[in-house]
N, C-alpha and C. Protein backbone atom coordinates (compact mmCIF):
# COMPACT_ATOMS: atom_id res chain seq x y z
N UNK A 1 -115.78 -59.78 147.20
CA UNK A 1 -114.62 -59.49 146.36
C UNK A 1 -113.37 -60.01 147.06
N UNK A 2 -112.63 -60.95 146.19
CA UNK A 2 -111.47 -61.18 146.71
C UNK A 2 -110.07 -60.20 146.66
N UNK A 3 -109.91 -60.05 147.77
CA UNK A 3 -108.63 -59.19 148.38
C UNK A 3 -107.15 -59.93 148.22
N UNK A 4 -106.22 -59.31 147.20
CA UNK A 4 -104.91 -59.30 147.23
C UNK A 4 -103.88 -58.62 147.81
N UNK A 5 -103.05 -59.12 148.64
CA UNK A 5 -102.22 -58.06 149.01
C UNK A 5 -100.10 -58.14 147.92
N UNK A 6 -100.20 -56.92 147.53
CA UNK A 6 -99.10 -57.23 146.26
C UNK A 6 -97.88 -56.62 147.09
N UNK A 7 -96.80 -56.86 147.02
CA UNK A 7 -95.70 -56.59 147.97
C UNK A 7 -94.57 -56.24 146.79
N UNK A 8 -94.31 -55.24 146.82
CA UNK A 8 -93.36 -55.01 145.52
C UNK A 8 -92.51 -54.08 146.18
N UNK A 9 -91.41 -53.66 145.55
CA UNK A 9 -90.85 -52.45 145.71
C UNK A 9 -90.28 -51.53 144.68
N UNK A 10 -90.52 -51.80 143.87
CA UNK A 10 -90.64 -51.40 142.43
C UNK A 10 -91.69 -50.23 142.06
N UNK A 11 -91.57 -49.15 142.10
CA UNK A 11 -92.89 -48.33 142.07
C UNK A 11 -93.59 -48.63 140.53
N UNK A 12 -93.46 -48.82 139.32
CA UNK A 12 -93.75 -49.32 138.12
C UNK A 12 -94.58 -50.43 138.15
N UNK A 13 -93.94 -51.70 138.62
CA UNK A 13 -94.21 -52.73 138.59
C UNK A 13 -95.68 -52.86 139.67
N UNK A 14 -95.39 -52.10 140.85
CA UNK A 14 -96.26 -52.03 141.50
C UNK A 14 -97.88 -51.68 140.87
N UNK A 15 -97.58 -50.27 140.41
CA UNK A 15 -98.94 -49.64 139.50
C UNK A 15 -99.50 -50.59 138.48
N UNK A 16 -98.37 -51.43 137.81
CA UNK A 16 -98.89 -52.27 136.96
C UNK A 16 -99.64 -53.30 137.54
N UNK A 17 -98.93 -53.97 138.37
CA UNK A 17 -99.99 -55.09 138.71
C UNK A 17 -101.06 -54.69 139.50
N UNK A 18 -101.14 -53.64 140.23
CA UNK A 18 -102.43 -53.08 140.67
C UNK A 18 -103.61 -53.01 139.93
N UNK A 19 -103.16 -52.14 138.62
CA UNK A 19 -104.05 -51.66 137.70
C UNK A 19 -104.64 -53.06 137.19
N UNK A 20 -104.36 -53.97 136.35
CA UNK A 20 -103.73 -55.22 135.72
C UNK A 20 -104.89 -56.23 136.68
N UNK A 21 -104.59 -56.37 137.69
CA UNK A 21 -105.08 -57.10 138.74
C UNK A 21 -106.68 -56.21 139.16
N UNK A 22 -106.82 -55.21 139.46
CA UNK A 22 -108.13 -54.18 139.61
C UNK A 22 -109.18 -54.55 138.74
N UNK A 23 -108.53 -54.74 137.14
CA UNK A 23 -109.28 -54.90 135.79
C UNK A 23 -110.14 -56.12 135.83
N UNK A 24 -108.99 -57.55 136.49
CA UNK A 24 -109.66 -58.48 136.85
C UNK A 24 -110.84 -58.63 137.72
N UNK A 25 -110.97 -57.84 139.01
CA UNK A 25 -112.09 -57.99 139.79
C UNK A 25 -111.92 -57.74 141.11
N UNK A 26 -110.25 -58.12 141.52
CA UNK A 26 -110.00 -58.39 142.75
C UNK A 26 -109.53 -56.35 143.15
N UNK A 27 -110.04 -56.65 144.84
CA UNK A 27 -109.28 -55.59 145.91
C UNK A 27 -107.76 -55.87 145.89
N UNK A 28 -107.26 -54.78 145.73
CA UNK A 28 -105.51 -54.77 146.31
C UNK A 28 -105.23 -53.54 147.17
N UNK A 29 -105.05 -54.58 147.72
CA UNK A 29 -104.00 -53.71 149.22
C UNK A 29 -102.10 -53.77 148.23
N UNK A 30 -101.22 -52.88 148.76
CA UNK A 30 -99.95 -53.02 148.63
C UNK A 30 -99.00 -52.65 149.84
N UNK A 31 -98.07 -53.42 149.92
CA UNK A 31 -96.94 -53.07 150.75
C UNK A 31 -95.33 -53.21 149.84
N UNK A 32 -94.91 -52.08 149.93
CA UNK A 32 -93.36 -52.06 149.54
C UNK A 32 -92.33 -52.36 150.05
N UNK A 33 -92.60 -53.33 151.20
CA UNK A 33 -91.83 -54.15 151.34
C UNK A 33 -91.92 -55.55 152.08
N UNK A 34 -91.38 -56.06 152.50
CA UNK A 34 -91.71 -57.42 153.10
C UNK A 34 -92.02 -56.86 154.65
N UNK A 35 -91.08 -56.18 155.50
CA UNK A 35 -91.90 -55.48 157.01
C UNK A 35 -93.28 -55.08 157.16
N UNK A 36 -93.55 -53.80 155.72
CA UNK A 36 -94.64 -53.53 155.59
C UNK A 36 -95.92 -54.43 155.76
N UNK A 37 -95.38 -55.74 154.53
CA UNK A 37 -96.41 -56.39 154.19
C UNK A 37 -96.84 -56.75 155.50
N UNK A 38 -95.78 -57.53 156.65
CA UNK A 38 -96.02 -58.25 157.66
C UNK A 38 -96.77 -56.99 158.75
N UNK A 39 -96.86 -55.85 158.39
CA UNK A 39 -97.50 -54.76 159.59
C UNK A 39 -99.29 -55.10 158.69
N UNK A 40 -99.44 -54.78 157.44
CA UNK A 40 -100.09 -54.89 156.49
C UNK A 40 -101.54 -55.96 156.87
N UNK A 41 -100.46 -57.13 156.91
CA UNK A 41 -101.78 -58.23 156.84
C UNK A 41 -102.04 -58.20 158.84
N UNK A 42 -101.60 -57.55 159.37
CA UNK A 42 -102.28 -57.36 160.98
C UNK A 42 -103.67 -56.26 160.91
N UNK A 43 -103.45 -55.64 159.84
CA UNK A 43 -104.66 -54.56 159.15
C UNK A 43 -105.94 -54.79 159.12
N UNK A 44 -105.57 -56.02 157.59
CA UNK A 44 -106.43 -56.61 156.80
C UNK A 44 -105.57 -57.44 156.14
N UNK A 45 -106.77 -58.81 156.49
CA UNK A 45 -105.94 -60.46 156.08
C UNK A 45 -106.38 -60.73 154.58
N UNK A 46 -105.47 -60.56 153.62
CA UNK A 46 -106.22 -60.85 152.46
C UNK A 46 -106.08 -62.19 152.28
N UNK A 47 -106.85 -62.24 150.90
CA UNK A 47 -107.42 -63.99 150.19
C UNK A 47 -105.80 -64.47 150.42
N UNK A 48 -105.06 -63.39 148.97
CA UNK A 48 -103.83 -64.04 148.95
C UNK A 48 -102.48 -62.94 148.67
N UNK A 49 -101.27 -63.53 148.39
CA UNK A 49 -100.43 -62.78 148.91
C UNK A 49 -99.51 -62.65 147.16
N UNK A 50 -99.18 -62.28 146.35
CA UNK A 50 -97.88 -62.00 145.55
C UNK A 50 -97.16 -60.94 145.87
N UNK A 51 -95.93 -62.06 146.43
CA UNK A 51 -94.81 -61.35 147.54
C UNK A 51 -93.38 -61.09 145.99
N UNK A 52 -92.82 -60.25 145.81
CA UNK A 52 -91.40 -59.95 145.30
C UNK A 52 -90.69 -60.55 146.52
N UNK A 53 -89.27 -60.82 146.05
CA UNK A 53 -88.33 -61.46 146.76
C UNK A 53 -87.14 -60.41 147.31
N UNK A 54 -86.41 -59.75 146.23
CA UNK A 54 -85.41 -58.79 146.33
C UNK A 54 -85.95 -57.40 147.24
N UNK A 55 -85.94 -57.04 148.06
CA UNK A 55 -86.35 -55.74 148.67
C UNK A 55 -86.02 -54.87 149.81
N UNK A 56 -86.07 -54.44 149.75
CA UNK A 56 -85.46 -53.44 151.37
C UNK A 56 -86.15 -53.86 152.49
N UNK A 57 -85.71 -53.52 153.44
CA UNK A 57 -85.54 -53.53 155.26
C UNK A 57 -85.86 -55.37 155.65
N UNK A 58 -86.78 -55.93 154.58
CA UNK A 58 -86.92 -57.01 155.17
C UNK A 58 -87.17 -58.28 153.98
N UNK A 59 -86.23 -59.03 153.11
CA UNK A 59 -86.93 -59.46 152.03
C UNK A 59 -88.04 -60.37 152.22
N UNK A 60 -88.36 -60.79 150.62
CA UNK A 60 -89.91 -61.84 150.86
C UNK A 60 -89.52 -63.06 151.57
N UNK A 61 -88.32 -63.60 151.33
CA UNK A 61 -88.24 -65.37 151.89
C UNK A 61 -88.30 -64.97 153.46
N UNK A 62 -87.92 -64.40 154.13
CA UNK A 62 -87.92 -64.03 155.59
C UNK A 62 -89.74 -63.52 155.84
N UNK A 63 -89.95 -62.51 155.28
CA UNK A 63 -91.68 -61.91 155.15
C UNK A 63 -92.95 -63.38 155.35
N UNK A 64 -92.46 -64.11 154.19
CA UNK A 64 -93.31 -65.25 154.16
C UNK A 64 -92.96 -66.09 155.33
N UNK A 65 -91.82 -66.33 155.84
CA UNK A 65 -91.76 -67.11 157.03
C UNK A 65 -92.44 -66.37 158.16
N UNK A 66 -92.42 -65.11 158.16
CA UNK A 66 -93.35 -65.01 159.52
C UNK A 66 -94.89 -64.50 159.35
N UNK A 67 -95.08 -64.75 158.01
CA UNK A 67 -96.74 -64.21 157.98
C UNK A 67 -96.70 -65.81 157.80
N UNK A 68 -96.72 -67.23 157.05
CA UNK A 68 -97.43 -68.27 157.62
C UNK A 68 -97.54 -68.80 159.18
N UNK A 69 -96.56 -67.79 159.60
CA UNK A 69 -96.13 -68.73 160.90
C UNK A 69 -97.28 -68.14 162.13
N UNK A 70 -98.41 -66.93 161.44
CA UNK A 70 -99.72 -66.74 162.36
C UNK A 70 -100.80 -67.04 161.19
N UNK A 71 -100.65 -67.23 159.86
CA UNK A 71 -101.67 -67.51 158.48
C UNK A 71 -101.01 -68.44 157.65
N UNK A 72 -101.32 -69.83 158.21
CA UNK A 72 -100.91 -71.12 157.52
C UNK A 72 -101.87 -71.11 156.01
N UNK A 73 -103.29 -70.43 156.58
CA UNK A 73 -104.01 -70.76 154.99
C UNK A 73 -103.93 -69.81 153.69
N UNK A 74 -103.10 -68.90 154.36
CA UNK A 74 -103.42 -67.93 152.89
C UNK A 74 -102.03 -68.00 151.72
N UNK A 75 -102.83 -68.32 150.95
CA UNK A 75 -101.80 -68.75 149.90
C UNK A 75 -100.68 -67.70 149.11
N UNK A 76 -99.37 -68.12 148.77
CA UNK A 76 -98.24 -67.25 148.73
C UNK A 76 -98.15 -67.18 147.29
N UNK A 77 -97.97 -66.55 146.30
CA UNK A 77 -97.27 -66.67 145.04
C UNK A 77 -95.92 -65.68 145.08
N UNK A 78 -95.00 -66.19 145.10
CA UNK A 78 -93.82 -65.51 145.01
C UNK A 78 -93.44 -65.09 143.00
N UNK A 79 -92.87 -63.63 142.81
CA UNK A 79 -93.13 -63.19 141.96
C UNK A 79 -91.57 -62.49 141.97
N UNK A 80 -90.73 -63.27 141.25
CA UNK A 80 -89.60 -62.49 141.25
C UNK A 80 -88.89 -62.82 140.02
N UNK A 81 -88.35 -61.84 139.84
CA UNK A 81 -87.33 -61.72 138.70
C UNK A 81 -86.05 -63.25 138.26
N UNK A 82 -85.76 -63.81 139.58
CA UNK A 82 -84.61 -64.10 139.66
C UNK A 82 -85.01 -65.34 140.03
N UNK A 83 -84.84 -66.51 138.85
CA UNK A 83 -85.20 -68.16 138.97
C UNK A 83 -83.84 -69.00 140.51
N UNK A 84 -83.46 -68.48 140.73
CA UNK A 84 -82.33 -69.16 141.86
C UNK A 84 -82.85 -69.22 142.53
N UNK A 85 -83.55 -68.13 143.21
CA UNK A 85 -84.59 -68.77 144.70
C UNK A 85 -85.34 -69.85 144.65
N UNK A 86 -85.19 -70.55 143.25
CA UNK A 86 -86.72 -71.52 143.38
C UNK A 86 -86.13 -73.07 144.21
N UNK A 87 -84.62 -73.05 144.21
CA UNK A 87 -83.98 -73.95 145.21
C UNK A 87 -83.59 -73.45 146.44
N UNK A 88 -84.31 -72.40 147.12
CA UNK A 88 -84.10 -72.22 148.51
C UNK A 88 -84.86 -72.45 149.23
N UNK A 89 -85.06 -73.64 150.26
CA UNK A 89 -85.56 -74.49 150.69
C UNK A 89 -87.08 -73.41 151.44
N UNK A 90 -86.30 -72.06 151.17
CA UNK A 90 -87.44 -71.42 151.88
C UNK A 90 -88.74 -70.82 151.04
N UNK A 91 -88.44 -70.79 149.99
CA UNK A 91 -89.43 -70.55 148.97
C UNK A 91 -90.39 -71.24 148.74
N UNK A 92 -89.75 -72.47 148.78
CA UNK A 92 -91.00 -73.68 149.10
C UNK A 92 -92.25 -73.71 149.57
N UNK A 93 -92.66 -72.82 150.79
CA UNK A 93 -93.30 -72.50 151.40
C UNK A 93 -94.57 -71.59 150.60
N UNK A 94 -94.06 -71.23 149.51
CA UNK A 94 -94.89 -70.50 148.52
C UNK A 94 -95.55 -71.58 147.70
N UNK A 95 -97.19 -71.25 147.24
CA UNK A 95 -97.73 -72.06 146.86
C UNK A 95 -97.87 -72.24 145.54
N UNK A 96 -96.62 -71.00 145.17
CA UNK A 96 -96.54 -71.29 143.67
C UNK A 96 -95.02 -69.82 143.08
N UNK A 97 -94.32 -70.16 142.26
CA UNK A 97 -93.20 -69.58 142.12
C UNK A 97 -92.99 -69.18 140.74
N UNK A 98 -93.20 -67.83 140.73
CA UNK A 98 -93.19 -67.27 139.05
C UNK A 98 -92.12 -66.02 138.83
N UNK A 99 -91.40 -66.34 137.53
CA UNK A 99 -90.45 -65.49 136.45
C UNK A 99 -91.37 -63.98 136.49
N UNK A 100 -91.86 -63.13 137.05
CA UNK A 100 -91.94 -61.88 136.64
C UNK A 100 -91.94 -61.60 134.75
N UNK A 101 -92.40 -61.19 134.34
CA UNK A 101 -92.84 -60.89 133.23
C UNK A 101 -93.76 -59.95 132.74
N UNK A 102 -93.62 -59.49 131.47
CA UNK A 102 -94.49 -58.26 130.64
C UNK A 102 -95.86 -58.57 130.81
N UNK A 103 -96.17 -59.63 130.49
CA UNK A 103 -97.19 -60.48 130.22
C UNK A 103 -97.51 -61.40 131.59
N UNK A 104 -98.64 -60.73 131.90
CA UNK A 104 -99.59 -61.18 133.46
C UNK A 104 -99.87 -62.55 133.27
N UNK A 105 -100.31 -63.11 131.92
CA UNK A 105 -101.07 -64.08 132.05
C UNK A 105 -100.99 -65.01 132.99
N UNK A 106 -99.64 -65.82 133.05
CA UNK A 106 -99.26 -66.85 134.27
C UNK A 106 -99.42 -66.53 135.67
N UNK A 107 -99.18 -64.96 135.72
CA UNK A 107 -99.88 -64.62 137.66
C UNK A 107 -101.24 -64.56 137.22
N UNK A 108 -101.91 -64.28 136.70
CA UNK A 108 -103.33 -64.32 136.86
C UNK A 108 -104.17 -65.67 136.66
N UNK A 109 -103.75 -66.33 135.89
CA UNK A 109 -103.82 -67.70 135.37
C UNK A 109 -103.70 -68.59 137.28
N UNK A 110 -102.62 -67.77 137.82
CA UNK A 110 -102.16 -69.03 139.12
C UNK A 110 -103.22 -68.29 140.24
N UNK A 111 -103.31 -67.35 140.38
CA UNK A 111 -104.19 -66.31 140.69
C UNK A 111 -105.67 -67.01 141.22
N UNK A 112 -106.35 -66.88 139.58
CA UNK A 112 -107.13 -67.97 139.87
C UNK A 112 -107.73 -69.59 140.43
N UNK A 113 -106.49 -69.91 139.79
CA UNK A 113 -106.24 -71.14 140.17
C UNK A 113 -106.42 -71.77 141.88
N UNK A 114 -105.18 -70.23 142.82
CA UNK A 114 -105.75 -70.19 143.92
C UNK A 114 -106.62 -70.33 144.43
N UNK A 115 -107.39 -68.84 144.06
CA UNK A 115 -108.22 -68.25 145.39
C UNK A 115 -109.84 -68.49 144.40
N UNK A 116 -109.68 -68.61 142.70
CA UNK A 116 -110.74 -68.51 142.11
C UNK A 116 -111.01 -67.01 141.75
N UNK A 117 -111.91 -67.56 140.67
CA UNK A 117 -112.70 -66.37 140.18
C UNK A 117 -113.08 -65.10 140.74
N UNK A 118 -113.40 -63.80 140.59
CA UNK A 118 -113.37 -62.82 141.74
C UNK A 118 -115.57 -63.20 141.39
């Protein structure tokens, strides 16, 4: 079973994509924030990562710079509300960059695409 780790800080949004994502097949781990996440994947290294951007003590563009910088292979989908980050040279680093939305289809759709089928 492939393992996700979802990084939100949103308690709503969180349950949703847990649940949402569970239905599909895959394990989820969560961290509520970008520190967390980075204590998180020293735990357990999942397949892949949908990091939120906006968040307390430590955001995602900083989070993702120091979890590739010991896990070059595990792939990033950044998942945020707010299309401006998609020109910060640091986002880039994500292996794929999505509008947050009601409707999962496009994270699950890229999801797959990643890591594959559960």
């Amino acid at each position: 079973m492939k393992t996700i780790l979802l990084v939100e800080d949103d308690k709503n949004q969180l349950l949703l994509y847990k649940q949402e994502l569970s239905l599909e097949g895959y394990s989820i781990i969560t961290a509520h924030d970008g520190m967390e996440a980075v204590k998180q994947i020293k735990e357990e290294l999942p397949d892949l990562i949908v990091m939120d951007i906006n968040m307390p003590k430590m955001n995602g563009i900083e989070s993702i710079g120091r979890i590739l910088a010991e896990h070059k292979k595990i792939p990033i989908i950044i998942n945020t509300a707010y299309s401006s980050y998609k020109d910060d040279f640091m986002s880039w680093s994500a292996d794929a960059y999505i509008i947050k939305s009601s409707d999962l289809t496009e994270l699950k759709d890229k999801i797959k695409e990643l890591i594959g089928k559960v």
